[in-house]
Protein backbone atom coordinates (compact mmCIF):
# COMPACT_ATOMS: atom_id res chain seq x y z
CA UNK A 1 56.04 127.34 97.40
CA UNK A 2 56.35 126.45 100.92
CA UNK A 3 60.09 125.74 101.95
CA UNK A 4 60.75 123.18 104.73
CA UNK A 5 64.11 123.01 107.42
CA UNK A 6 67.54 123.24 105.67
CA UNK A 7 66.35 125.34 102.46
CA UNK A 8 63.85 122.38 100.84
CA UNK A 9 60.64 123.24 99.09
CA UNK A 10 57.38 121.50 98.28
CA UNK A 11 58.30 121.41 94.39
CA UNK A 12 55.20 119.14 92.64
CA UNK A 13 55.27 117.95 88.79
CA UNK A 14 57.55 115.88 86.45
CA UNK A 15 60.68 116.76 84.93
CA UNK A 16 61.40 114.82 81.87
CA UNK A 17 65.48 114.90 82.19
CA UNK A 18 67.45 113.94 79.16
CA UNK A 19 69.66 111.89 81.06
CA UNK A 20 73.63 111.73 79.33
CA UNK A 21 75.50 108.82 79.08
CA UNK A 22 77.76 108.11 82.19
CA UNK A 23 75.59 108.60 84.65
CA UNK A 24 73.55 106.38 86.67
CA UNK A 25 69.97 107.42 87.18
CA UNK A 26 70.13 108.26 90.86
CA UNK A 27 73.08 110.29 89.89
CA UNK A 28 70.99 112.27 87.44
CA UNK A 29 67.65 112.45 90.18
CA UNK A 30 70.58 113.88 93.09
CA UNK A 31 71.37 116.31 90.40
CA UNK A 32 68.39 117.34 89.50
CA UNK A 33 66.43 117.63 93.18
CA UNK A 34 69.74 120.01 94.05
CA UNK A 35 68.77 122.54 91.55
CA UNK A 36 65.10 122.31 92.79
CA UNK A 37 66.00 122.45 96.50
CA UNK A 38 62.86 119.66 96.88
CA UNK A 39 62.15 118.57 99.36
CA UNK A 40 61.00 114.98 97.71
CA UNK A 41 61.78 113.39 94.69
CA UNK A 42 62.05 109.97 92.72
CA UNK A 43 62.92 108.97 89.33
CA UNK A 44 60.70 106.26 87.47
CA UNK A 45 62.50 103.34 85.53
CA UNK A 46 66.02 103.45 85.37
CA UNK A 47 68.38 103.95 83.13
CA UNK A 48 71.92 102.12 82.66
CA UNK A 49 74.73 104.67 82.77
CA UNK A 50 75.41 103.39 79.14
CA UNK A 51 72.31 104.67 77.62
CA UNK A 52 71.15 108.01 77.41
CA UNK A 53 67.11 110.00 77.01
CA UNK A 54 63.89 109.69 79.07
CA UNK A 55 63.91 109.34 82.91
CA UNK A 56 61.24 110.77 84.53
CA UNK A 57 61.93 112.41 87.95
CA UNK A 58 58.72 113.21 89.75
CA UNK A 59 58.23 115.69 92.73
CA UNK A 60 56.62 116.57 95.40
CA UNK A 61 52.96 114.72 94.91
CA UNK A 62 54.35 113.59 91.55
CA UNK A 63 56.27 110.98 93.90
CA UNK A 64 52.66 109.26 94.17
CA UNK A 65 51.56 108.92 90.50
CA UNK A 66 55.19 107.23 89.47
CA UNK A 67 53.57 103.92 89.65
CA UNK A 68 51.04 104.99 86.35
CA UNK A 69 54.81 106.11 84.63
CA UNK A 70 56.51 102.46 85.62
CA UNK A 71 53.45 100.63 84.04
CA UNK A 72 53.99 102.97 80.66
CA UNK A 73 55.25 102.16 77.34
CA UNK A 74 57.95 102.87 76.60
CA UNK A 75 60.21 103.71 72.90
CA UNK A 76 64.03 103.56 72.26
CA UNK A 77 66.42 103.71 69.60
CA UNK A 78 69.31 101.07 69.94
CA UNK A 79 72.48 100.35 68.39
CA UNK A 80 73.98 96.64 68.86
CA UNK A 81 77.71 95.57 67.82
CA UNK A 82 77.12 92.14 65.90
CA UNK A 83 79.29 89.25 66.32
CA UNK A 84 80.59 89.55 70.07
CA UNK A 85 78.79 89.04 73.04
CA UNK A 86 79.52 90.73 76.43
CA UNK A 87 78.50 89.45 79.82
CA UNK A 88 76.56 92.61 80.55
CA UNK A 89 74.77 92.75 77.17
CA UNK A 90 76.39 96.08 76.47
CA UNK A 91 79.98 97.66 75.35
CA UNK A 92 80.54 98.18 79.58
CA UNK A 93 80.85 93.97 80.42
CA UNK A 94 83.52 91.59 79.66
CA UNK A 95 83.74 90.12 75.96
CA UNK A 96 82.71 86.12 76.27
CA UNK A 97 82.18 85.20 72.98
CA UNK A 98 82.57 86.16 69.58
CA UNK A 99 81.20 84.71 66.27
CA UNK A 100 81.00 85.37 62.60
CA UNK A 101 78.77 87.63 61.21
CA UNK A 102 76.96 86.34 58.45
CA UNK A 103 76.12 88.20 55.24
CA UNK A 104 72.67 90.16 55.88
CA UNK A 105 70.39 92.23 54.15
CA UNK A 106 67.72 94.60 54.99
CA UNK A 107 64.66 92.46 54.21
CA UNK A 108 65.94 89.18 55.74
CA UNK A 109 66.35 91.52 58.88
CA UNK A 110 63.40 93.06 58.52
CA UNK A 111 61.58 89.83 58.54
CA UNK A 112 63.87 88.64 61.85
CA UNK A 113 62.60 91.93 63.64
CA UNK A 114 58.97 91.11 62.68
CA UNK A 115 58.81 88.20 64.37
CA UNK A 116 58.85 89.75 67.94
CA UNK A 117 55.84 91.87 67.20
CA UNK A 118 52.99 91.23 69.99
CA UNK A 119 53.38 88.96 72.87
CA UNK A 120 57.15 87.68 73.26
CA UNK A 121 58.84 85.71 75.73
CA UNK A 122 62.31 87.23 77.56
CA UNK A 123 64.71 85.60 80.02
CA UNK A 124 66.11 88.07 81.99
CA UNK A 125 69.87 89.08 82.11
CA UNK A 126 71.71 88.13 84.80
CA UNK A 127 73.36 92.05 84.60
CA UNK A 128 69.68 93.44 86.25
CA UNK A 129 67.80 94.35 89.37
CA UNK A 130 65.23 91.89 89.51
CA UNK A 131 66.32 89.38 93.22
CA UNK A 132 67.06 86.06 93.59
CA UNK A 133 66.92 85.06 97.45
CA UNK A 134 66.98 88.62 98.50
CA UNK A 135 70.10 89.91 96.04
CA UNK A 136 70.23 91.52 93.08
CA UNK A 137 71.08 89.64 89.53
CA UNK A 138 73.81 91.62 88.94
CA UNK A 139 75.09 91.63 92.41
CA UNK A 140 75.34 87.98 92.07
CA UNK A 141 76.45 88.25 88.18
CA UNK A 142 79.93 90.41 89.57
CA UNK A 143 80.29 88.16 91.55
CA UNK A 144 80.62 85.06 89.17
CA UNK A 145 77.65 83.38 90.10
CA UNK A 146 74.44 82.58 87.73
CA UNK A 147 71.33 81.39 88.56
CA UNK A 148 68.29 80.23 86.52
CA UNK A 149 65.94 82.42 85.97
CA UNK A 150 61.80 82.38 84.63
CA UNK A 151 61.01 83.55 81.11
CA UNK A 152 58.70 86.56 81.00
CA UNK A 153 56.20 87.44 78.97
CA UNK A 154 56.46 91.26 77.51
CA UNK A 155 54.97 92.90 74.42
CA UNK A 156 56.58 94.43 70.97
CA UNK A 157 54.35 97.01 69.82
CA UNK A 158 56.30 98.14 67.32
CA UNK A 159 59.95 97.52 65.67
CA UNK A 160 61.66 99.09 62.77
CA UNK A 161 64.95 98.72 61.28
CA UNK A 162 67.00 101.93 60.99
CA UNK A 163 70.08 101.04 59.47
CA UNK A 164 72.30 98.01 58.47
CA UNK A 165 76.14 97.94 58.16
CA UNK A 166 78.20 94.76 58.08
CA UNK A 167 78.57 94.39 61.84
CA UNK A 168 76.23 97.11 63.19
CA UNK A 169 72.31 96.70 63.50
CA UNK A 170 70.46 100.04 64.57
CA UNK A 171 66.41 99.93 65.05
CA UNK A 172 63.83 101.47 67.10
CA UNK A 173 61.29 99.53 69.63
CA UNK A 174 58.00 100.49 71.42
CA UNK A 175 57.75 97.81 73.92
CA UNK A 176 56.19 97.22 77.60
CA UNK A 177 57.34 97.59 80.92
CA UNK A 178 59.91 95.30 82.11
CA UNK A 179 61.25 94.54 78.82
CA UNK A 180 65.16 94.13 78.35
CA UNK A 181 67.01 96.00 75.36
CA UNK A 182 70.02 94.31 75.38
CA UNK A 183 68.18 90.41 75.60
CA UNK A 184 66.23 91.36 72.85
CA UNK A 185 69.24 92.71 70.86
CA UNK A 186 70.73 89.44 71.92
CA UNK A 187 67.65 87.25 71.16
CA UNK A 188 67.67 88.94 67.48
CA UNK A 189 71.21 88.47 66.73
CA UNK A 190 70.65 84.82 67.49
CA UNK A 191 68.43 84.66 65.08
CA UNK A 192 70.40 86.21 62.77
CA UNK A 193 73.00 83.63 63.24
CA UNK A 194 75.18 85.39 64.97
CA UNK A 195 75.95 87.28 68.64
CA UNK A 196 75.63 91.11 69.75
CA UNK A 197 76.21 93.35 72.02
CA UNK A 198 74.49 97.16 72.44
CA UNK A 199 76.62 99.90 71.96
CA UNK A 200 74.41 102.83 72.30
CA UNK A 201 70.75 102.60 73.63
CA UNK A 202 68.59 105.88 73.83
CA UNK A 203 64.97 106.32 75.34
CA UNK A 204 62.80 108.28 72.81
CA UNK A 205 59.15 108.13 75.26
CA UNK A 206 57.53 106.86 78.17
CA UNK A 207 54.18 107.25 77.54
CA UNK A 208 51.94 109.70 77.25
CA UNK A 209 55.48 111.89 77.47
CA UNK A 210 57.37 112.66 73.99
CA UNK A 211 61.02 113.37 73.41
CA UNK A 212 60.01 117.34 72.37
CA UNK A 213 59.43 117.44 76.31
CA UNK A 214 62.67 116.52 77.58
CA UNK A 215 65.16 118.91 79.43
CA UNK A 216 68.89 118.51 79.38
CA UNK A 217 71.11 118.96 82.21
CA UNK A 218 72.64 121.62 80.77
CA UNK A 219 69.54 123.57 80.09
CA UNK A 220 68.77 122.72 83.63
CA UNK A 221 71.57 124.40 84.73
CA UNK A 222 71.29 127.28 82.93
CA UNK A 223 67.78 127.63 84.05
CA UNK A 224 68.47 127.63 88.11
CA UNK A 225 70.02 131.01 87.34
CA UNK A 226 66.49 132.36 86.32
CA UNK A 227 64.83 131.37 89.69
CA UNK A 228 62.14 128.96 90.79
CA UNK A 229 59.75 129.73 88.74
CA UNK A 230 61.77 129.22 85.32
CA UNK A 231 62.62 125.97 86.82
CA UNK A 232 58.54 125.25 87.80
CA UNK A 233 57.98 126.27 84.03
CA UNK A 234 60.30 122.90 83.12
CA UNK A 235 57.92 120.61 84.79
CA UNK A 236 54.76 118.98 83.37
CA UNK A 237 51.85 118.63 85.20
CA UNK A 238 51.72 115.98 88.22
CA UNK A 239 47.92 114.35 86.79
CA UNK A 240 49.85 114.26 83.21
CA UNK A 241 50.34 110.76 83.72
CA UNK A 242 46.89 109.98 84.23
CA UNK A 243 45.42 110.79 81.02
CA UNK A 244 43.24 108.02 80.78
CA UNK A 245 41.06 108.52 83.64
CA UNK A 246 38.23 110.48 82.92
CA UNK A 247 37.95 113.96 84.76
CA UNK A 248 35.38 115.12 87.31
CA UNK A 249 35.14 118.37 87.88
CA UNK A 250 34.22 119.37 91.77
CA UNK A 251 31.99 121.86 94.15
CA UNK A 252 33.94 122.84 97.07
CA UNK A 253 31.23 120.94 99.65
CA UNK A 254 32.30 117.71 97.74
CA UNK A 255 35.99 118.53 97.31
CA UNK A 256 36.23 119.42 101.22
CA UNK A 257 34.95 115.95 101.93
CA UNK A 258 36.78 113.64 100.00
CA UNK A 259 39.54 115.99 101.25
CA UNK A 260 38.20 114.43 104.59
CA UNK A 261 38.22 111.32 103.50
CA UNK A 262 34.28 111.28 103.30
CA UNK A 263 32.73 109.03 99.53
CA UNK A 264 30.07 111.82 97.65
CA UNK A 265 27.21 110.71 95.99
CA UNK A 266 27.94 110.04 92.28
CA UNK A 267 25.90 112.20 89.40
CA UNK A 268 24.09 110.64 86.94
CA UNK A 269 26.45 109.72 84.30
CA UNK A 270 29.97 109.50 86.17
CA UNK A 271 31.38 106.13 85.09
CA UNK A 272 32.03 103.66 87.32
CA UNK A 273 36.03 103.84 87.51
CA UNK A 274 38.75 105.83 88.81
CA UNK A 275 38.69 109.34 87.92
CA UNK A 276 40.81 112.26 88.58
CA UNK A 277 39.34 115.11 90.82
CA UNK A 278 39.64 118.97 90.09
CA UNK A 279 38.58 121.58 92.67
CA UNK A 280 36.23 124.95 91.32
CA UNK A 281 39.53 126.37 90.00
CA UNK A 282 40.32 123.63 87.91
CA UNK A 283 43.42 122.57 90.33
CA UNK A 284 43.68 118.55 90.25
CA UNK A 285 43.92 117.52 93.86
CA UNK A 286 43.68 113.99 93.78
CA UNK A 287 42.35 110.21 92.23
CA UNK A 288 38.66 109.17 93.37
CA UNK A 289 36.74 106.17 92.36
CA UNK A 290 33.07 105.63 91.43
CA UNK A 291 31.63 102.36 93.14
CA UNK A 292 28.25 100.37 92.09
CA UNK A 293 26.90 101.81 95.15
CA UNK A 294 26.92 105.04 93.17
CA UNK A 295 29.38 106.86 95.37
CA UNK A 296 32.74 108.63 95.18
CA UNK A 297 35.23 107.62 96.92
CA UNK A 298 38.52 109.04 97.87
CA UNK A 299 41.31 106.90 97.29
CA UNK A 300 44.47 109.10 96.55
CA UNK A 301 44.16 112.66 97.43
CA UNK A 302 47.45 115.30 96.99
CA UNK A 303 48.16 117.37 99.64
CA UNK A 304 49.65 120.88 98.43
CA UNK A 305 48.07 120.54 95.08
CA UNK A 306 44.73 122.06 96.29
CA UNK A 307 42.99 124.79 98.96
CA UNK A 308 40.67 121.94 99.73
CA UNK A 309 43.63 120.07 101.34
């Protein structure tokens, strides 16, 4: 592990940090590249402070896969307050409205939460990072001011109800990128006849991760007094995210060239996509792609990952 000016090292893979409530998510990633002393790090999909669970902080060459990680699924569990609305969404804004709850039971919302299975369409809160005119919704949201904004299409893959109490809804979601908890816990309310707010929101998966990967901060902590390798041990692999690229496996006269930057000719039999590249001792070192020409081409390679580069 080479270590850089001021006491930084090239750490490389994916720490999936159970993130507690409170803290923001570049709180958390601050945290977390302290104990690794890295000397490069990002986190991938943010999390309110409210909710708690998933956020993947990638290092090193990690960094350059976080894209593949921001187009993931993802899966939470959510809790929503019915009958009062907030102007955040969640228990942290200002209460704007309230409204009677009407009597419910489980099959009625059952039936509700079916109907946002597939292809749904969301208008984003005005409490959330997307810009309007070169600001930030919620920028412009503390400061009184909303603007329209563009439905946009996301996907349910799943939804299940986990519990029902008079003025409490709790159910679970696998959904696509970009899609807002606290609209749809809104949107479903609505539909309920009534308003809602999310009290607790937790982030089970981002795909092809599960939650039996996840490290908490405490164990985090505790592990920095074992040394860097305990804490390398924590990390999954930086091609995890890539899963669904096939794998090519490498001589060392065609890893040192597309280590150079040089296309290889394709075998018979390679398909014709993007594939991730392993070196003779089965160390990944970077994405290639196979053309029509019937040549590999480099077009993401990882430097520290490999002897070829």
């Amino acid at each position: 592990m080479a270590r850089h000016r001021h006491g930084k090292k090239d750490v490389h893979g994916i720490l999936l940090l159970d993130k507690p409530t409170g803290l923001t998510s570049n709180r958390a990633l601050q945290i977390a590249k302290r104990i690794y002393q890295a000397a490069k790090a990002g986190h991938t999909g943010s999390l309110d402070p409210l909710a708690t669970g998933m956020l993947p902080i990638c290092f090193g060459a990690a960094t350059r896969v976080s894209s593949f990680l921001l187009e993931a699924n993802k899966s939470y569990r959510v809790a929503a307050r019915l009958g009062i609305a907030t102007d955040s969404g969640d228990s942290e804004g200002r209460i704007t409205a309230t409204a009677d709850v009407p009597p419910l039971d489980e099959s009625e919302v059952r039936s509700v939460l079916a109907n946002y299975l597939g292809r749904t369409e969301q208008i984003p809160p005005m409490h959330s990072a997307l810009k309007h005119e070169g600001k930030r919704l919620y920028e412009l949201a503390r400061a009184g001011v909303e603007v329209a904004r563009e439905a946009r299409s996301v996907d349910i893959d799943a939804i299940e109800l986990e519990a029902l109490e008079a003025t409490e809804i709790r159910f679970s979601v696998r959904c696509s990128k970009g899609t807002y908890v606290r609209t749809l816990a809104e949107d479903i309310a609505r539909d309920l006849g009534t308003l809602a707010h999310v009290t607790a929101l937790r982030r089970t998966k981002v795909e092809p991760f599960v939650a039996g990967g996840m490290v908490s901060l405490d164990t985090l902590e505790a592990t920095e007094t074992e040394g860097a390798a305990a804490l390398q041990a924590l990390l999954q692999p930086v091609d995890s995210p890539l899963y669904t690229m096939p794998r090519i496996d490498l001589q060392e006269e065609a890893c040192a060239r597309l280590c150079n930057g040089q296309p290889v000719p394709a075998e018979s039999g390679w398909p014709a996509t993007r594939v991730r590249l392993y070196d003779p001792g089965c160390a990944f070192f970077g994405i290639g792609e196979i053309d029509s020409t019937g040549r590999l081409l480099p077009r993401r390679i990882f430097p520290g990952l490999s002897a070829w580069n």
